[in-house]
Protein backbone atom coordinates (compact mmCIF):
# COMPACT_ATOMS: atom_id res chain seq x y z
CA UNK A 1 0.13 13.94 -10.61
CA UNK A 2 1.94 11.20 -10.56
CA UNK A 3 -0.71 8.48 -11.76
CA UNK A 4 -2.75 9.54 -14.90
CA UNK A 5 -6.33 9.17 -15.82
CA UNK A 6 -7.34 8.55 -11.68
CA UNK A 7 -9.82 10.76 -10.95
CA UNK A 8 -9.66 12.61 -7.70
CA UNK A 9 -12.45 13.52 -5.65
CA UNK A 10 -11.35 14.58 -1.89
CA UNK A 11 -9.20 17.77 -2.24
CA UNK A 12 -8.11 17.26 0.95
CA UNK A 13 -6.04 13.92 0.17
CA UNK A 14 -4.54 13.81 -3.55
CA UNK A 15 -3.21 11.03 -4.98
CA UNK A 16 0.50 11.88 -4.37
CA UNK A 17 -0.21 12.44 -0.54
CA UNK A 18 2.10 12.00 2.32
CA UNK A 19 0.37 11.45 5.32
CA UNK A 20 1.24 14.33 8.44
CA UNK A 21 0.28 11.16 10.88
CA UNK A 22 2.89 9.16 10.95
CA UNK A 23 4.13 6.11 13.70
CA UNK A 24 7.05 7.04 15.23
CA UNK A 25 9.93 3.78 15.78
CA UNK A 26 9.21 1.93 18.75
CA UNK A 27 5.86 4.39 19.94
CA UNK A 28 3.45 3.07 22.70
CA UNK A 29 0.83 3.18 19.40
CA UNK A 30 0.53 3.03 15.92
CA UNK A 31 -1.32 5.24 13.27
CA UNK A 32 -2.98 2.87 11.09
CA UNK A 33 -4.94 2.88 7.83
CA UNK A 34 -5.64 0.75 5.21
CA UNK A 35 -5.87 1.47 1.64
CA UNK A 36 -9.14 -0.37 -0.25
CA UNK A 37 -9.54 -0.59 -3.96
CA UNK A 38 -12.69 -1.85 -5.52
CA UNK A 39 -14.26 -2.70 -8.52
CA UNK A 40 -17.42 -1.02 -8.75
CA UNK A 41 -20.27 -3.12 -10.24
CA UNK A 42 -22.48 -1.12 -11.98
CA UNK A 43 -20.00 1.48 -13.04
CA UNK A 44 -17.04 -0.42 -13.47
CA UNK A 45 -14.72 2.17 -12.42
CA UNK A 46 -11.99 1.08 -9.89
CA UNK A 47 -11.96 3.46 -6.60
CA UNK A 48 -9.78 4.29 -3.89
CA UNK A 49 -10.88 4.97 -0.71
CA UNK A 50 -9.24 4.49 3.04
CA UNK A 51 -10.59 2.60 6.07
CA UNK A 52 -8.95 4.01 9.41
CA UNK A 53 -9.87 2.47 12.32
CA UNK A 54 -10.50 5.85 14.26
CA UNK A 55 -12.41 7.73 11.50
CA UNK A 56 -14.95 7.69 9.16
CA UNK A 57 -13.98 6.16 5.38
CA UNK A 58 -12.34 8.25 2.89
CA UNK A 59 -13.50 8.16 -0.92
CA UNK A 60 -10.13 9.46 -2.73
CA UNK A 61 -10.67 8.88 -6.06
CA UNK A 62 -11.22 6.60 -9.19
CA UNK A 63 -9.44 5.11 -12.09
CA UNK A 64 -12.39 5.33 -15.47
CA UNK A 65 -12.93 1.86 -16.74
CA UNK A 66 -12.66 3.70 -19.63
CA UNK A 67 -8.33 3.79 -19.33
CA UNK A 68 -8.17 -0.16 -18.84
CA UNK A 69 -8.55 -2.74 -21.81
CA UNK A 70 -8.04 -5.81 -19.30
CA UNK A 71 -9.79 -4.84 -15.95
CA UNK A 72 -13.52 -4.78 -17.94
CA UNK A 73 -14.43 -7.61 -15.79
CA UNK A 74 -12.48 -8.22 -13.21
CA UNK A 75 -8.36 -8.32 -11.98
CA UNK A 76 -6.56 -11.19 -12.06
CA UNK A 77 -3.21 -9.80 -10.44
CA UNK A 78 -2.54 -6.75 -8.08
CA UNK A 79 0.50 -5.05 -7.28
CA UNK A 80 1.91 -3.38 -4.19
CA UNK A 81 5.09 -1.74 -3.72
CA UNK A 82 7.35 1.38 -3.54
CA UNK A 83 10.55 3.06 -5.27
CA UNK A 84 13.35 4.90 -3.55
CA UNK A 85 15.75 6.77 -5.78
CA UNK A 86 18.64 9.32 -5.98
CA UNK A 87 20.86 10.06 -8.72
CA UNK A 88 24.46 9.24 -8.79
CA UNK A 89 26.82 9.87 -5.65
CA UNK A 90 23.93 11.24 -4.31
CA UNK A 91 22.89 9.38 -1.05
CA UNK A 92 19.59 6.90 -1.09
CA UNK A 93 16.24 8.15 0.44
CA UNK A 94 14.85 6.52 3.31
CA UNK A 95 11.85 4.19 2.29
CA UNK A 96 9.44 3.29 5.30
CA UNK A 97 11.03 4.95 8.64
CA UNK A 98 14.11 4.61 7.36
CA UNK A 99 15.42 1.43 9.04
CA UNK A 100 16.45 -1.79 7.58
CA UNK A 101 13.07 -3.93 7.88
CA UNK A 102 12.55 -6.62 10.50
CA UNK A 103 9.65 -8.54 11.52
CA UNK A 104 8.09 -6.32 13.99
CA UNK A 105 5.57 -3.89 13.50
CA UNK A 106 6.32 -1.69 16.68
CA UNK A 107 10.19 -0.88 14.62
CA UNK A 108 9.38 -1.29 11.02
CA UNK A 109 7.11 -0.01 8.14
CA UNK A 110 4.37 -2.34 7.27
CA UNK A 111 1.24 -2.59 5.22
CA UNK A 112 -1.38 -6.19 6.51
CA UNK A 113 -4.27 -7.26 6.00
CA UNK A 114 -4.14 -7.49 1.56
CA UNK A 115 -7.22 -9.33 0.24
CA UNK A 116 -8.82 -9.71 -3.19
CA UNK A 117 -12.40 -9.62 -3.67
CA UNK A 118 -13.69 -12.30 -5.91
CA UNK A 119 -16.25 -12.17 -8.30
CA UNK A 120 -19.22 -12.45 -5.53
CA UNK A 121 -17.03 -9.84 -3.47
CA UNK A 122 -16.06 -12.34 -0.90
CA UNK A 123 -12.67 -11.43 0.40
CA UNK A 124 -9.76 -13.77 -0.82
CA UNK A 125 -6.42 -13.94 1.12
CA UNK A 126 -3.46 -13.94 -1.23
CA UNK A 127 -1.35 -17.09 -1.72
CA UNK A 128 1.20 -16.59 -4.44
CA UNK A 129 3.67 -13.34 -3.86
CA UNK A 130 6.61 -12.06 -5.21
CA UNK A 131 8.73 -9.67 -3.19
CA UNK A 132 11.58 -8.13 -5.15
CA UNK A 133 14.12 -5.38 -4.35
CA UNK A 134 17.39 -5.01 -6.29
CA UNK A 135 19.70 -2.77 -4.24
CA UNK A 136 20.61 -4.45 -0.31
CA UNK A 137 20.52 -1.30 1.69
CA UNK A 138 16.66 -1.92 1.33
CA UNK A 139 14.59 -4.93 2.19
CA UNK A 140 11.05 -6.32 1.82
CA UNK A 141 9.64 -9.51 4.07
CA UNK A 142 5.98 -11.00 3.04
CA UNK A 143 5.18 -12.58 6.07
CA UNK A 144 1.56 -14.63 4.86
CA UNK A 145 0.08 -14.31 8.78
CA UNK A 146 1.25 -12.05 11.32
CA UNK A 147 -0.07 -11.52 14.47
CA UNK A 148 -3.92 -10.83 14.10
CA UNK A 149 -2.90 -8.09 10.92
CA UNK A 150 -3.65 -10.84 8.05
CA UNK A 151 -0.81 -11.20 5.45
CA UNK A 152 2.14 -8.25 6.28
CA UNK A 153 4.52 -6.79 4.32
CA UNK A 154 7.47 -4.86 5.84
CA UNK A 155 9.42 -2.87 4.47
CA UNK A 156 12.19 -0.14 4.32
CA UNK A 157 15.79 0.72 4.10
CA UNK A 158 18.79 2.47 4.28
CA UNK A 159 19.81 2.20 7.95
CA UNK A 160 20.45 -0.93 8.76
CA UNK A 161 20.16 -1.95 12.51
């Protein structure tokens, strides 16, 4: 496994999972899913778990509050993102369908609605990003409101349309 000290607890999704429903470029419908971490309060391990729209919510796992020094309390910065690599003369991996990203959800890969739950677990749209990618044949766009999905990010690369 790919992320140590998280905990699983559904054998049917591990951490390093790659999901068998996927969205197909330009389909009539999209599969959608959204991951949720939370703090839990009288615990104070972080969890994983997945809201789908469709089904019922997934616990996958948790990270011991025992592994972090600085997350005793609370987070004060989260992280999202993906890596793409291939060795040398070797040709780059796909990341999200593939396709150079563009502002629409029906062509490109996306993840919306990210929120941070404050202290009183009141849900907190994020203000200050960062996108970053350091090779052009992929692309990132943090788009703060799209449509009715909350903040977007799309993403993907190595085909570029």
């Amino acid at each position: 496994m790919l992320c140590p000290g998280f905990v699983g607890v559904d054998k049917d999704i591990p951490i390093d999972n790659a999901f068998d429903e996927v969205t197909r470029r330009g389909a009539p419908y999209q599969v959608r899913f959204t991951p949720f971490v939370y703090k839990d309060p009288k615990t104070g391990h972080w969890w994983l778990a997945i809201k789908h729209p469709y089904k019922p919510d997934k616990i996958i796992g948790y990270w011991p509050r025992e592994i972090f020094s600085e997350l005793a309390s609370s987070a004060t910065y989260i992280a999202v993102g993906g890596e793409a690599y291939s060795p040398l003369g070797q040709r780059l991996p796909p990341m999200g369908n593939g396709y150079y990203p563009i502002e629409d959800a029906s062509k490109t890969a996306y993840c919306s609605n990210y929120f941070v739950l404050d202290a009183n677990y009141q849900m907190i749209n994020p203000v200050q990003t960062t996108r970053y990618t350091d090779n052009w044949h992929y692309g990132v766009y943090d788009v703060a409101h799209y449509l009715n999905y909350g903040r977007t990010i799309f993403f993907g690369g190595t085909t570029l349309e």
